[in-house]
C-alpha atoms as a PDB file:
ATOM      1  CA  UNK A   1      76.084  43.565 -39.091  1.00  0.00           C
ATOM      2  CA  UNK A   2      75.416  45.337 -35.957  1.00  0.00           C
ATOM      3  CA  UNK A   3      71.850  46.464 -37.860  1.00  0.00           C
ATOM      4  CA  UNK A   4      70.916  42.619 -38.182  1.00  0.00           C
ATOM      5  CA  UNK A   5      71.646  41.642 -35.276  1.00  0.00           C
ATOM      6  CA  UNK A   6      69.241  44.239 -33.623  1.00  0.00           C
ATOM      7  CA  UNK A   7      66.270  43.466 -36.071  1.00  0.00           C
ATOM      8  CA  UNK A   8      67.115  40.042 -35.132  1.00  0.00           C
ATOM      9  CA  UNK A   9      66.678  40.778 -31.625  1.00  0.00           C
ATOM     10  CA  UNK A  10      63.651  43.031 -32.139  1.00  0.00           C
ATOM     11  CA  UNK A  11      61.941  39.889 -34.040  1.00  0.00           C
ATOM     12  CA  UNK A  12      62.307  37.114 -31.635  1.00  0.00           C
ATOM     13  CA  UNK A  13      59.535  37.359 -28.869  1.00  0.00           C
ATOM     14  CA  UNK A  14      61.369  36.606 -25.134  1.00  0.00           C
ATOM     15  CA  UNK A  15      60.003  34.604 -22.626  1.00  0.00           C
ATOM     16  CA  UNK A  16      57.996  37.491 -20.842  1.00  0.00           C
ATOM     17  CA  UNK A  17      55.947  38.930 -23.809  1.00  0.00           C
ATOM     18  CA  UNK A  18      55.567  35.522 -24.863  1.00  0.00           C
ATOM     19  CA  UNK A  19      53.632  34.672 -21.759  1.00  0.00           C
ATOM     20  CA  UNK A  20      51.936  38.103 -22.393  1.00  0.00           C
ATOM     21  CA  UNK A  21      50.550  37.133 -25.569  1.00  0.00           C
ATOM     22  CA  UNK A  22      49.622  33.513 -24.378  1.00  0.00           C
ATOM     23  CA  UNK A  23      47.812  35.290 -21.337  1.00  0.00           C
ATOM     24  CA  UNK A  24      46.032  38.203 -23.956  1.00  0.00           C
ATOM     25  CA  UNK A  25      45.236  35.189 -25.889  1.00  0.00           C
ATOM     26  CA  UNK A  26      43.813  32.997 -23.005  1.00  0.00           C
ATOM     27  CA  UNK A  27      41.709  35.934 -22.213  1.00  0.00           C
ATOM     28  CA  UNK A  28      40.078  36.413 -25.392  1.00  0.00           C
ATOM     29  CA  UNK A  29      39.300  32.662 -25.660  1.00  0.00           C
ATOM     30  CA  UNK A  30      37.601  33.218 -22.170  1.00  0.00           C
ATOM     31  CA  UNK A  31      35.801  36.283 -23.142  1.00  0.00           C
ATOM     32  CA  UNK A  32      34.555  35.128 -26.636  1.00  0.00           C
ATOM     33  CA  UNK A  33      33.543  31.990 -24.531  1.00  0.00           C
ATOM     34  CA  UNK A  34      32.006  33.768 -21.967  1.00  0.00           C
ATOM     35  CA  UNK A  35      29.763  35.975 -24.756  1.00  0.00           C
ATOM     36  CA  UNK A  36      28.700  32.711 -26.149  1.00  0.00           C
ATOM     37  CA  UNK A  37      27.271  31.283 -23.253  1.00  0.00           C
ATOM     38  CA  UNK A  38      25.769  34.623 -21.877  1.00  0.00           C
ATOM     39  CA  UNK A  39      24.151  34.336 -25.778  1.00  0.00           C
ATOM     40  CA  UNK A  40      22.968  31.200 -25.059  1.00  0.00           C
ATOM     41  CA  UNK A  41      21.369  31.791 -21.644  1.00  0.00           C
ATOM     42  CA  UNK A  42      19.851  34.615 -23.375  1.00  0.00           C
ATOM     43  CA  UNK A  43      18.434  32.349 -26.357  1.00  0.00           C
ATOM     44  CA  UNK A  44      17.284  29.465 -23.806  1.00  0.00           C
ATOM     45  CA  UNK A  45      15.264  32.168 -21.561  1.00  0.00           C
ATOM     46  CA  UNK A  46      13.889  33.542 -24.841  1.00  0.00           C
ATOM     47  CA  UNK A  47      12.847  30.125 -25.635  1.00  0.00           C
ATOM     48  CA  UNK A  48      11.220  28.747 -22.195  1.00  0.00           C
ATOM     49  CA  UNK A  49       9.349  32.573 -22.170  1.00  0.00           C
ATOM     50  CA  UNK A  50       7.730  31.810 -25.512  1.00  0.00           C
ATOM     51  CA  UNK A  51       6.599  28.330 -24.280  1.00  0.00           C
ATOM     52  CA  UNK A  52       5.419  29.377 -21.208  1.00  0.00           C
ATOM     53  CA  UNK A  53       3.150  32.200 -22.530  1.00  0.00           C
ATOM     54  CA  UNK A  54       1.960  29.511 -25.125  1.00  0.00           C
ATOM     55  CA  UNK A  55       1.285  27.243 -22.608  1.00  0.00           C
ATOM     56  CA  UNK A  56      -0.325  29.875 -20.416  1.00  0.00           C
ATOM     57  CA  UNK A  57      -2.638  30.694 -23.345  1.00  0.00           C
ATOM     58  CA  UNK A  58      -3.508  27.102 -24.443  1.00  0.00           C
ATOM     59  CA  UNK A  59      -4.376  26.435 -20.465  1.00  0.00           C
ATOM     60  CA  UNK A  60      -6.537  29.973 -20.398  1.00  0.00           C
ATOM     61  CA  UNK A  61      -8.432  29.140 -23.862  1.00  0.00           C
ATOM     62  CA  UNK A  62      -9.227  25.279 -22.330  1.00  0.00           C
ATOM     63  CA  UNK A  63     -10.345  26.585 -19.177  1.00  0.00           C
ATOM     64  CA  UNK A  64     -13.158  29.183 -21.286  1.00  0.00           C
ATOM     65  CA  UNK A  65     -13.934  26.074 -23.477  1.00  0.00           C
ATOM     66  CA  UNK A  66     -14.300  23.916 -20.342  1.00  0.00           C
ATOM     67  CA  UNK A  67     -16.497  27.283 -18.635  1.00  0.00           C
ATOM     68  CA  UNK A  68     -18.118  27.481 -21.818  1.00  0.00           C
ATOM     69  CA  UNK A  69     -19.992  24.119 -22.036  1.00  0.00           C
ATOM     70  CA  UNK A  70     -20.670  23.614 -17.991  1.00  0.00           C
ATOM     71  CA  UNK A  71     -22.552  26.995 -19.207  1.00  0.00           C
ATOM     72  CA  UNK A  72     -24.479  25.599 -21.605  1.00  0.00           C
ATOM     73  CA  UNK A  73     -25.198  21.992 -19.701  1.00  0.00           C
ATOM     74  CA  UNK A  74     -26.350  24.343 -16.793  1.00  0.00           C
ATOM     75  CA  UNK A  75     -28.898  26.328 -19.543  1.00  0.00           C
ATOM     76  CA  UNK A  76     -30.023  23.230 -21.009  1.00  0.00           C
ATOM     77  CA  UNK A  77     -30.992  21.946 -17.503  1.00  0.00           C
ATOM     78  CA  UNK A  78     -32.756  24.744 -17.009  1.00  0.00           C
ATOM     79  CA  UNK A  79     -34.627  24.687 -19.766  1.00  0.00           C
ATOM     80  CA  UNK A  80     -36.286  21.562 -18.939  1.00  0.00           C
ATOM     81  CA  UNK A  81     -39.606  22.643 -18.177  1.00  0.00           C
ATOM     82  CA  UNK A  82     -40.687  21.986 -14.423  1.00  0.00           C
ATOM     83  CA  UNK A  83     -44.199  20.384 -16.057  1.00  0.00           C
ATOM     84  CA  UNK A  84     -41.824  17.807 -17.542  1.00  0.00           C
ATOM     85  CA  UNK A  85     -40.052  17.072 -14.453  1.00  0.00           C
ATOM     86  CA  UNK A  86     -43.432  16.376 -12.432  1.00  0.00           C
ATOM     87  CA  UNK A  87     -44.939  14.193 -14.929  1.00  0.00           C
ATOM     88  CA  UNK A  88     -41.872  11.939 -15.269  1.00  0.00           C
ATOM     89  CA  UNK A  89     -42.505  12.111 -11.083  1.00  0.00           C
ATOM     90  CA  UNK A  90     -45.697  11.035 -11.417  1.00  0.00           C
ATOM     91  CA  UNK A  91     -44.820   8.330 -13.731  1.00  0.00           C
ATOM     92  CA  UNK A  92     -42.483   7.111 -11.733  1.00  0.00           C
ATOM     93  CA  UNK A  93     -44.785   7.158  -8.507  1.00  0.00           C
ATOM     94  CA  UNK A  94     -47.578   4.806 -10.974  1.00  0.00           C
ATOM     95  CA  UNK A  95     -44.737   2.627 -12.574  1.00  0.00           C
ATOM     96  CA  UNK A  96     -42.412   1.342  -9.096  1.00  0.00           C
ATOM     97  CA  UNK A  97     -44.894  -0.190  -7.157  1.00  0.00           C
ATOM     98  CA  UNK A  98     -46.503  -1.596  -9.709  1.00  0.00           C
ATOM     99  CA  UNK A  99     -43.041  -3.511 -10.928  1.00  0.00           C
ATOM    100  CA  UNK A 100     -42.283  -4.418  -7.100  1.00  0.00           C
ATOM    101  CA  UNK A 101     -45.772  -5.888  -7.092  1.00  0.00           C
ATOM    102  CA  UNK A 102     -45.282  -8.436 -10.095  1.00  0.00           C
ATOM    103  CA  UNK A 103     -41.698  -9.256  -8.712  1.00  0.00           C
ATOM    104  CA  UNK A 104     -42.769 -10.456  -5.686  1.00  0.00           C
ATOM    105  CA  UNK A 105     -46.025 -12.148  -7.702  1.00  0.00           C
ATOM    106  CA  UNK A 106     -43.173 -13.815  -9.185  1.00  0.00           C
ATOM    107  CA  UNK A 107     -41.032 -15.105  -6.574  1.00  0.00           C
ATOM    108  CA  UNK A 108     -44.266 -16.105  -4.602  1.00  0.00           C
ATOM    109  CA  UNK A 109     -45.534 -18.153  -7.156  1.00  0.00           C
ATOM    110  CA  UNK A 110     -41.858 -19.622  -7.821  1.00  0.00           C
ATOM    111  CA  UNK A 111     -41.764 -20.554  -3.770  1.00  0.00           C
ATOM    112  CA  UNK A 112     -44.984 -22.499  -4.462  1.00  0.00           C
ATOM    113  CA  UNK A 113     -43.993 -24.228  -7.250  1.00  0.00           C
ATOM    114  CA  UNK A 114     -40.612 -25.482  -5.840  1.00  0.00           C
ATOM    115  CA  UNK A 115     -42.767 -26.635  -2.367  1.00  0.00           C
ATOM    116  CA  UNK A 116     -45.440 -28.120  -4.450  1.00  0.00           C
ATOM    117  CA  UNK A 117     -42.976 -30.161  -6.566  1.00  0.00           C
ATOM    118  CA  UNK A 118     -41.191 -31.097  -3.288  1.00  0.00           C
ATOM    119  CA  UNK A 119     -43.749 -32.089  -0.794  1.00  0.00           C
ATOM    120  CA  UNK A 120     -46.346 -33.141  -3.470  1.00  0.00           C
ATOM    121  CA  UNK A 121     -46.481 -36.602  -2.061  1.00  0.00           C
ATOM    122  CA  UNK A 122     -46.309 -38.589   0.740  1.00  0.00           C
ATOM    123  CA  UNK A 123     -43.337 -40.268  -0.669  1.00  0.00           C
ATOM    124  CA  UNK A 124     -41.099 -37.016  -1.102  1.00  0.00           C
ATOM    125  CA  UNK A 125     -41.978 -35.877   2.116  1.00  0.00           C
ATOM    126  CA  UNK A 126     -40.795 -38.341   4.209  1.00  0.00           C
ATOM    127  CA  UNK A 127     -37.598 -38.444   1.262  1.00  0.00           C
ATOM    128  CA  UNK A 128     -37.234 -34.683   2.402  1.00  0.00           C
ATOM    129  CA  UNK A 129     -37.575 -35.237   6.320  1.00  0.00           C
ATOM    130  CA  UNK A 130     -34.854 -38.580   6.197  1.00  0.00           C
ATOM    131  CA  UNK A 131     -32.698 -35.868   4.376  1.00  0.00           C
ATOM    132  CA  UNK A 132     -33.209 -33.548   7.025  1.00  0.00           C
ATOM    133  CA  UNK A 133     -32.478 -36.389   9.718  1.00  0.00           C
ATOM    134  CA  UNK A 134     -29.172 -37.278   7.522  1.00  0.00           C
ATOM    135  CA  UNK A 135     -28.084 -33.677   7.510  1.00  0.00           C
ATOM    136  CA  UNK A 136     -28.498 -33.341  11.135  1.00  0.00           C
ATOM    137  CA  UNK A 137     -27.224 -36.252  12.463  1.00  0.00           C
ATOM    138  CA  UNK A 138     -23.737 -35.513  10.346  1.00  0.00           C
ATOM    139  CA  UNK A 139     -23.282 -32.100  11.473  1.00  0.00           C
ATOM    140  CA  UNK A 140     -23.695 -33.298  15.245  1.00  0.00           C
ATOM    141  CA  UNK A 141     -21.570 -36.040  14.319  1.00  0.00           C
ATOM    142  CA  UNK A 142     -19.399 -33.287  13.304  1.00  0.00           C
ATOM    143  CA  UNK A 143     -19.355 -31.565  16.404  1.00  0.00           C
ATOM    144  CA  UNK A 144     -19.055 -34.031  18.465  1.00  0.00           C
ATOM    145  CA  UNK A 145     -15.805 -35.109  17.024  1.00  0.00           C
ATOM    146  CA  UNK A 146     -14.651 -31.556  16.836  1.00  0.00           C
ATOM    147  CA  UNK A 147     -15.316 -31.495  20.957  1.00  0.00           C
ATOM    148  CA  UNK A 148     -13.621 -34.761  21.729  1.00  0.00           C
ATOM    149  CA  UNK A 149     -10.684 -33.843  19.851  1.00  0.00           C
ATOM    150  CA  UNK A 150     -10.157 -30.567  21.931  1.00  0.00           C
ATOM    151  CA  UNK A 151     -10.880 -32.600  25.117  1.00  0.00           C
ATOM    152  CA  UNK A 152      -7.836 -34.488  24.055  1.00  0.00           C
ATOM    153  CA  UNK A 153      -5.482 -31.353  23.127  1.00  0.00           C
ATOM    154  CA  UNK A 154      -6.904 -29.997  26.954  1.00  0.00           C
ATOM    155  CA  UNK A 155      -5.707 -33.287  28.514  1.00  0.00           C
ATOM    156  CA  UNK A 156      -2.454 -33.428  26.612  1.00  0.00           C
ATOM    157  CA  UNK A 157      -1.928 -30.051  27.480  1.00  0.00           C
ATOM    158  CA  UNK A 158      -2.627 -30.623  31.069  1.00  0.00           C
ATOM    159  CA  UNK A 159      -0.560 -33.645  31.193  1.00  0.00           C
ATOM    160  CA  UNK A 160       2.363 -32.117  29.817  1.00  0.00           C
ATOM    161  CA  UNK A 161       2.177 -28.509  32.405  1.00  0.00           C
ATOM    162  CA  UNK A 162       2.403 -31.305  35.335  1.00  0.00           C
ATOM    163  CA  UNK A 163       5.501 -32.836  34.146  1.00  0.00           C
ATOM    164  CA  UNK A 164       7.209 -29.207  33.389  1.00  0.00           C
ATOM    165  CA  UNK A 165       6.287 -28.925  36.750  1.00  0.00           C
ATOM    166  CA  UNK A 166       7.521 -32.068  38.059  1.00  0.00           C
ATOM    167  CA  UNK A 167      10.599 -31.391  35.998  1.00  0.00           C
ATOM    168  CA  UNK A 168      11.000 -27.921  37.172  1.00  0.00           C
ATOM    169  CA  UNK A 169      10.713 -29.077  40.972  1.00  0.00           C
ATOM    170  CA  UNK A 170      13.530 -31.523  40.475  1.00  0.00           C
ATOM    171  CA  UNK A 171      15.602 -29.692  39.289  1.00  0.00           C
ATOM    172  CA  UNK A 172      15.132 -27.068  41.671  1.00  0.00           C
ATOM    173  CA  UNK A 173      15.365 -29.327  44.033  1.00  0.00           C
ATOM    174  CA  UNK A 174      19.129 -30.715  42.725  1.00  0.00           C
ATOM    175  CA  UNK A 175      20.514 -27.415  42.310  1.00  0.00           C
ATOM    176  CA  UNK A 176      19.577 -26.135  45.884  1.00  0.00           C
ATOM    177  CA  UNK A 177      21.427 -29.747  47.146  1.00  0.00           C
ATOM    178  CA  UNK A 178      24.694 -28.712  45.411  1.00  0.00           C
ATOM    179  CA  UNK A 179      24.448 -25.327  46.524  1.00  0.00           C
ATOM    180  CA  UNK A 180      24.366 -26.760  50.327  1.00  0.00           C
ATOM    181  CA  UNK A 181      26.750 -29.071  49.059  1.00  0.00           C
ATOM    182  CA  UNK A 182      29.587 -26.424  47.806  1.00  0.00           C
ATOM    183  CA  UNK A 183      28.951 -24.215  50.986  1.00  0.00           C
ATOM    184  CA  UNK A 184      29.641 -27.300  53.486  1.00  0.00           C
ATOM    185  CA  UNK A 185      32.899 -27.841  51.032  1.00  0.00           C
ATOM    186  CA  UNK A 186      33.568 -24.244  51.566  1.00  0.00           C
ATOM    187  CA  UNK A 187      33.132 -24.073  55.562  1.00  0.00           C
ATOM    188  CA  UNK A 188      35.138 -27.507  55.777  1.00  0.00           C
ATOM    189  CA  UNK A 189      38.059 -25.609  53.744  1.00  0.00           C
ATOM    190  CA  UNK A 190      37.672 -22.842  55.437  1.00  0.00           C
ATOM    191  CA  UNK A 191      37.702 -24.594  58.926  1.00  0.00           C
ATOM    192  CA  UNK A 192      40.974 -26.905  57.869  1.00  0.00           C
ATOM    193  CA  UNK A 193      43.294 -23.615  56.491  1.00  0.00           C
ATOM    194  CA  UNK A 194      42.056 -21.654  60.241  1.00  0.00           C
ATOM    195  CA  UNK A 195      43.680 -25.024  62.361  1.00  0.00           C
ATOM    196  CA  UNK A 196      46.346 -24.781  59.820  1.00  0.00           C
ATOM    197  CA  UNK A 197      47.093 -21.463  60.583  1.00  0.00           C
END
């Protein structure tokens, strides 16, 4: 029986080596865990280098494309002849002042038309100078108005500075008066508690 109850013994974990175990265990979990995420960093950098070249190469191959066809523009510019280029010059030197002169042909002849239909008779002139009168005599009307109106706001204005004034004096004028009042009140007192004393 001794025997058993030394296997017995041997078998049970005590509290030490079972916080040993827990800690070797705790350990591992950290390490695995640790592996993992130093994996993943790993996998993630992996990832964003890929992109970035890919990106890098998609900008570089845009940028030749882009190069490429100002390049060609540029040649096809300069392929236009410079004969070309001085006769649409010359064209252009015939064609302006030829359009500015049957523009203003235009208008000219649109200015007569509108004076002839307006002053054609003696009738519709003297209709066009009584609108003139009615126009003018409105707008002075008008004005008139406008400067009698700020006459008024002056005046009220005026009116109501004087009585601020006025107000202003009287006031003035009643606080000084109890101020000589309360220092006569004062001397009296002052003059009565002396002969008392």
């Amino acid at each position: 029986m001794a025997e058993t109850s030394s296997t017995t013994a041997s078998t049970t974990p005590t509290p030490q080596e079972k916080a040993a175990a827990t800690r070797k265990k705790n350990a591992t979990k950290r390490s695995t865990s640790a592996k993992k995420a130093a994996q993943t960093r790993a996998a993630n950098r992996g990832t964003a280098a890929r992109k970035t070249t890919a990106r890098k190469t998609k900008s570089t191959a845009t940028r030749t494309r882009t190069t490429a066809a100002k390049e060609a523009a540029e040649a096809r510019s300069a392929a236009k002849s410079t004969a070309a280029r001085a006769g649409e010059m010359a064209e252009k030197a015939v064609v302006v002042p030829v359009g500015a002169a049957l523009i203003t042909r235009d208008r000219v002849g649109a200015a007569i038309d509108e004076l002839r239909s307006t002053y054609s008779t003696r009738k519709k002139t003297e209709n066009e100078f009584k609108r003139f009168e009615r126009r003018g005599t409105s707008a002075l009307k008008s004005i008139e108005r406008d400067v009698r109106s700020m006459m008024k706001d002056v005046e009220k204005r005026t009116a109501v500075r004087k009585n601020a004034e006025l107000v202003g004096a009287r006031v003035e004028n009643t606080v000084q008066t109890g101020v000589t009042a309360a220092t006569k009140a004062a001397t009296t007192v002052q003059e009565r508690i002396a002969a008392i004393a």
